[in-house]
Every structure is written in structure tokens, then in C-alpha cells.
Protein backbone atom coordinates (compact mmCIF):
# COMPACT_ATOMS: atom_id res chain seq x y z
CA UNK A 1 88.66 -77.21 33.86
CA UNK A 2 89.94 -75.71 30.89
CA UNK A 3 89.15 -77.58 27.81
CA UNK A 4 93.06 -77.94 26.96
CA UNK A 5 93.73 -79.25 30.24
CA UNK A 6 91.06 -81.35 30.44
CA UNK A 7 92.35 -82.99 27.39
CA UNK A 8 95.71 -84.12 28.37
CA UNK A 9 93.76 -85.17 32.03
CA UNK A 10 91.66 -87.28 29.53
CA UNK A 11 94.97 -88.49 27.71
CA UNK A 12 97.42 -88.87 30.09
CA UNK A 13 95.87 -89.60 33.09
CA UNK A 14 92.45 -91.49 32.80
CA UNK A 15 93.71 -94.84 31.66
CA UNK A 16 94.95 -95.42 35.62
CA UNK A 17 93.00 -92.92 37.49
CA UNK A 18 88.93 -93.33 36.58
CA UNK A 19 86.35 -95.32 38.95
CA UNK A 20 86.52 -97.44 41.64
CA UNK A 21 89.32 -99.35 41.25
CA UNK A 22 91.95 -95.87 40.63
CA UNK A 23 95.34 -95.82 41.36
CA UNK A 24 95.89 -94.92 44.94
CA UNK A 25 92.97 -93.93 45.16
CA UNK A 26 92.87 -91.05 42.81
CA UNK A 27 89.73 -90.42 40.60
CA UNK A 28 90.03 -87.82 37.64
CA UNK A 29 86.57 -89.13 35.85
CA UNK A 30 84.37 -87.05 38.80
CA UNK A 31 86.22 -83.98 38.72
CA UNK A 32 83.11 -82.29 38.02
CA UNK A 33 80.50 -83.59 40.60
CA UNK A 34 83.31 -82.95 43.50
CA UNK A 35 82.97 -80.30 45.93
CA UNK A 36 84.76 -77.10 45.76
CA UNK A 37 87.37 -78.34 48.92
CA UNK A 38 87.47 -81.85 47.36
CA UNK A 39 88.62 -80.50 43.79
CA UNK A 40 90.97 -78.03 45.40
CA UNK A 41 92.29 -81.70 47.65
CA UNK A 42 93.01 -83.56 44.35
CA UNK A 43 94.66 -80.77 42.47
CA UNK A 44 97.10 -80.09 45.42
CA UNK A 45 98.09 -83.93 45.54
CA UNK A 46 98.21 -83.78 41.13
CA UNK A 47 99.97 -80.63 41.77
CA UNK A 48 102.58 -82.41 44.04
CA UNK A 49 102.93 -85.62 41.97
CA UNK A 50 103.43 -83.29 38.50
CA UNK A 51 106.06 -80.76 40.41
CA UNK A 52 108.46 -83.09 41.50
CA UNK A 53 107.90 -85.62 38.48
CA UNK A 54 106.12 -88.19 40.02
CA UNK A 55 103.49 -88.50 37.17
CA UNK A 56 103.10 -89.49 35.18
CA UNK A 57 105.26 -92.79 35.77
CA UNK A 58 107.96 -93.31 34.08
CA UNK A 59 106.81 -96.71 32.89
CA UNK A 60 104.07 -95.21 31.47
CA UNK A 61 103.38 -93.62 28.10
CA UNK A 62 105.02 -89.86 29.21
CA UNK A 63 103.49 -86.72 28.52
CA UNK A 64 105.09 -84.40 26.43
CA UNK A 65 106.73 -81.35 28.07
CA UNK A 66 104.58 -79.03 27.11
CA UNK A 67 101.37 -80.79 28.16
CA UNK A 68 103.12 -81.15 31.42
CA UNK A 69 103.62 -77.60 31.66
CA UNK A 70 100.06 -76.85 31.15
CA UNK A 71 98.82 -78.90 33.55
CA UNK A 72 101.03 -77.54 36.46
CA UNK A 73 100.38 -73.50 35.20
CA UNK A 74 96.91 -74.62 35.59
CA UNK A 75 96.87 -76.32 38.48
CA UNK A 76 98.84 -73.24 40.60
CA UNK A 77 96.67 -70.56 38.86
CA UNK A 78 93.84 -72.01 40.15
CA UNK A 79 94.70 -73.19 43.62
CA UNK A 80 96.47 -69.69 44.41
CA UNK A 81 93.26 -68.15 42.79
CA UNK A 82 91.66 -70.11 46.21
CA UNK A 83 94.75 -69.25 48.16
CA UNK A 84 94.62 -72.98 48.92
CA UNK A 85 97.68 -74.04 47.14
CA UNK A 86 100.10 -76.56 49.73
CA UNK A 87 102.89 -76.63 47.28
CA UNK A 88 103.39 -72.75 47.57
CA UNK A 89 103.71 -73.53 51.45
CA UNK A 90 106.11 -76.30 51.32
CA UNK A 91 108.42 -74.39 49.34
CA UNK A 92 108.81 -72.42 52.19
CA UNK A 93 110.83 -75.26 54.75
CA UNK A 94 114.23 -75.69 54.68
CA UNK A 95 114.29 -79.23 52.54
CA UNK A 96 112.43 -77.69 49.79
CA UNK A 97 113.82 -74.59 49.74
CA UNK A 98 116.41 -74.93 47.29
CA UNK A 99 114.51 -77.30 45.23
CA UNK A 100 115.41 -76.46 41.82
CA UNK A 101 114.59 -78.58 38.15
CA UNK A 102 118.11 -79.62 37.35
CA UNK A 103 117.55 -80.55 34.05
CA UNK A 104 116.15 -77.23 33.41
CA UNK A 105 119.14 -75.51 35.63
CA UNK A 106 122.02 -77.44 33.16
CA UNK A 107 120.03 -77.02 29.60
CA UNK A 108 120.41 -73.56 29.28
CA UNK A 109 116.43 -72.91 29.41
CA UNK A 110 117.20 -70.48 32.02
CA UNK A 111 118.46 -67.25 31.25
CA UNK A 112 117.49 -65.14 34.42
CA UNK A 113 120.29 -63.37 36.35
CA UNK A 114 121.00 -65.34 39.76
CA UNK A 115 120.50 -63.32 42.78
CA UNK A 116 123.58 -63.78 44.17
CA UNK A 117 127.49 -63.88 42.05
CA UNK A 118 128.72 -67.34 40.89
């Protein structure tokens, strides 16, 4: 883990998610002793959570964009680097398939040409 991402882990994600007693179940303090299938097993379900804004809570002190950004580039670099990446393959079904950020859709963030006319 990068040392960038692994401070915002540290930051962010630690206070609920370290030892026994983590939230559902999710441990971020082993990262490093896990097994090759069991790191590329949490960082699909972290993947999942960040993608569709799930974490961090928002009752919780919230990550800044940015941090939130590198976490998730990191997280699907790697996993595709494994071609293990389960977000990739739900994209594909129907109810994700048009799964789109709406805040950034209505900011004006995104600036590419749609395929297809207004």
C-alpha cells in the first residue's frame, strides 16, 4: 500500500475498523500479514463501500474529496492489476449500468462529450 494511501486508511478509517472488535467485521490494521486473495477480498468490499458512498459514514468525521479519490484510483489500479476487481463486473448488469455520480453529473466537473445527442 502506497504510503499516501495508507495514510488516509490510517486517518479515516482505523478509528472503527482495527482488531477484534471492527466494524462489520472489517480489519484495516492487518492489511499487511493477509494473504494475497484475502487483501484483494477486503479491497473489493472497501472498493464497493467508497464507490457508491457508503464510507465513510456520514456521521462520521468525512474524508475530504480528494483523499476519497485516492483511495478508490488505488483501490481499481490494483485490483484490475489482479484482474480481480468485482466492481468492474457489476457495472456490467442492468441496475448498475447507468449508475452515474450525480453530484458530479450537475456540478459541471464533467466536461466530456456524451455519446449520444441531448
Amino acid at each position: 500500500m502506497p504510503d499516501q494511501v495508507s495514510e488516509v486508511v490510517a486517518e479515516r478509517c482505523l478509528d472503527c475498523h482495527t482488531g477484534d472488535g471492527a466494524e462489520a467485521g472489517v480489519r484495516f490494521d492487518n492489511f499487511s500479514q493477509l494473504q494475497l486473495t484475502a487483501k484483494l477480498e477486503l479491497m473489493n468490499r472497501a472498493q464497493d463501500q467508497v464507490f457508491f458512498g457508503l464510507m465513510p459514514p456520514k456521521d462520521s468525521n468525512q474524508s475530504i474529496e480528494s483523499e476519497e479519490s485516492l483511495l478508490a484510483g488505488w483501490l481499481r489500479k490494483t485490483l484490475r492489476s489482479h484482474n480481480a476487481s468485482n466492481l468492474d463486473e457489476k457495472l456490467r448488469y442492468p441496475q448498475y449500468g447507468n449508475y452515474v455520480d450525480h453530484k458530479k453529473l450537475f456540478d459541471g466537473s464533467v466536461d466530456d462529450k456524451p455519446f449520444t445527442p441531448a
